[in-house]
Protein backbone atom coordinates (compact mmCIF):
# COMPACT_ATOMS: atom_id res chain seq x y z
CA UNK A 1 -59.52 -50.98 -83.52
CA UNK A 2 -57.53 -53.86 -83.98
CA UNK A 3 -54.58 -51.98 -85.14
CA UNK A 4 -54.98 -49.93 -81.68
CA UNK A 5 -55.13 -53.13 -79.54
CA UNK A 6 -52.15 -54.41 -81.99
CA UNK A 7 -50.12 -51.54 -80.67
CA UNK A 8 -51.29 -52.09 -77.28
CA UNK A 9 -49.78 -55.44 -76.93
CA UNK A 10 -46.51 -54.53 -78.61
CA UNK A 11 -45.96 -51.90 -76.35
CA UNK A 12 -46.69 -54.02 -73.45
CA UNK A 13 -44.45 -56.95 -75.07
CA UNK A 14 -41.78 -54.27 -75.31
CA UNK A 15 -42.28 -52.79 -71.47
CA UNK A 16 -41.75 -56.50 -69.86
CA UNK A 17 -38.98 -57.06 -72.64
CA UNK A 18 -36.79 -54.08 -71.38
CA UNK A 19 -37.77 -54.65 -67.63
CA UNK A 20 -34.84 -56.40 -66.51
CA UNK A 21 -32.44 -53.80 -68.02
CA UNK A 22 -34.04 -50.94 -66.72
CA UNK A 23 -33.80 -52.85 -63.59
CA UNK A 24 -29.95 -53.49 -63.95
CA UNK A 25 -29.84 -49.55 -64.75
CA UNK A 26 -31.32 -48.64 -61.67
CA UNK A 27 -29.72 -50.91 -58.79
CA UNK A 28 -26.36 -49.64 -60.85
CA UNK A 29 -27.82 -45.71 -60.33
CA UNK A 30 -28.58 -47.12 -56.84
CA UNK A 31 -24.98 -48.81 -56.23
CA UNK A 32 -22.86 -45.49 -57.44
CA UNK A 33 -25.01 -43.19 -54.98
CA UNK A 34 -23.90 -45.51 -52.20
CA UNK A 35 -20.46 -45.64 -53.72
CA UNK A 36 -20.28 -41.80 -54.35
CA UNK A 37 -21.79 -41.06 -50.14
CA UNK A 38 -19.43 -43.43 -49.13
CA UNK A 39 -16.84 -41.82 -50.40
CA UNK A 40 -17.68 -38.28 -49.41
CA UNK A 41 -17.95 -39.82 -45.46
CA UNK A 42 -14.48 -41.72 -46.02
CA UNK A 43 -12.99 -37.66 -47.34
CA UNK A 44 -15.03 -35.84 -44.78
CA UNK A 45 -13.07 -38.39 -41.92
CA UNK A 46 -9.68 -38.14 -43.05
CA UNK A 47 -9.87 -34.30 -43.32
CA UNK A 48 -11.23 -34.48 -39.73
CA UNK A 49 -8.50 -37.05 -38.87
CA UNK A 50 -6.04 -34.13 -40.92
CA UNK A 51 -7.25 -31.39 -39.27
CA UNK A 52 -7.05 -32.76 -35.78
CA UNK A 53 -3.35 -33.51 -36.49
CA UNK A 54 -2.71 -30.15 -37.94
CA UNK A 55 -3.79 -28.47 -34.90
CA UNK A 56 -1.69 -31.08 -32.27
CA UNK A 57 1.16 -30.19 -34.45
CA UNK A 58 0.23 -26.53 -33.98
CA UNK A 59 -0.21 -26.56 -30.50
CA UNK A 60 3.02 -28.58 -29.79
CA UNK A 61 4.95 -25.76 -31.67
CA UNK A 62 3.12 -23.51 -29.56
CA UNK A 63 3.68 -25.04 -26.55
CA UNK A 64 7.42 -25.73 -27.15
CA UNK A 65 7.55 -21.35 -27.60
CA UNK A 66 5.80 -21.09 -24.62
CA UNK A 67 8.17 -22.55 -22.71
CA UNK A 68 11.18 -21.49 -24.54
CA UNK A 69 10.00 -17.96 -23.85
CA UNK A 70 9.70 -19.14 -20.14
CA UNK A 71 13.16 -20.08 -19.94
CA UNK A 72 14.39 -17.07 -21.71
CA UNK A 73 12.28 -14.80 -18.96
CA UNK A 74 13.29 -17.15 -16.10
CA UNK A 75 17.34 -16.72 -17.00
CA UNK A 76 17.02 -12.93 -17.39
CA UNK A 77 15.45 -13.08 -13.96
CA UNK A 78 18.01 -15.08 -12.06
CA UNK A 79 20.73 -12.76 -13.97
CA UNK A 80 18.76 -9.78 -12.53
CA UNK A 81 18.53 -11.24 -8.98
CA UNK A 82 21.85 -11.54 -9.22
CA UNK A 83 23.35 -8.16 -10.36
CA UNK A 84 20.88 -6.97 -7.76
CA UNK A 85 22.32 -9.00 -4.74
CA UNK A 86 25.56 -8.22 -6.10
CA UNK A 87 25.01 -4.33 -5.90
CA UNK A 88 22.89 -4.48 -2.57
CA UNK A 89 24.94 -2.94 0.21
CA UNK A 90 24.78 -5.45 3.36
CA UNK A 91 23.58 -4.56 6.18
């Protein structure tokens, strides 16, 4: 019996022994989760902040296109106009 309550009290000398480093090991565990979702936030905003730019730049070059096309249309139009008035037998 003594041996068992011998054991006993080493183990418990032992527990509160290695409490403050098992401690330390878990506010560490703690700190590098908080590191490691801080970092995922920090990527998941700059490939927001990315992708919004992407898609201004796309749009722009869409836009710019757009309105190149529109002139194109709008000169072949006044060049039509013109052949037709040209042609038009007055009256």
């Amino acid at each position: 019996m003594a041996g068992a309550v011998q054991v006993f009290k080493d183990s418990m000398v032992e527990t509160i022994a290695c409490a403050p480093s098992r401690g330390r090991a878990e506010t560490s565990t703690r700190r590098a989760k908080r590191i490691e979702t801080s970092v995922a936030n920090f990527e998941k905003s700059v490939g927001q902040v990315l992708g919004v730019s992407l898609l201004r730049r796309r749009t722009r070059a869409n836009a710019n296109s757009m309105a190149s096309t529109a002139e194109e249309l709008a000169s072949i139009d006044r060049g039509g106009a013109a052949s037709e008035e040209a042609t038009t037998p007055s009256t």
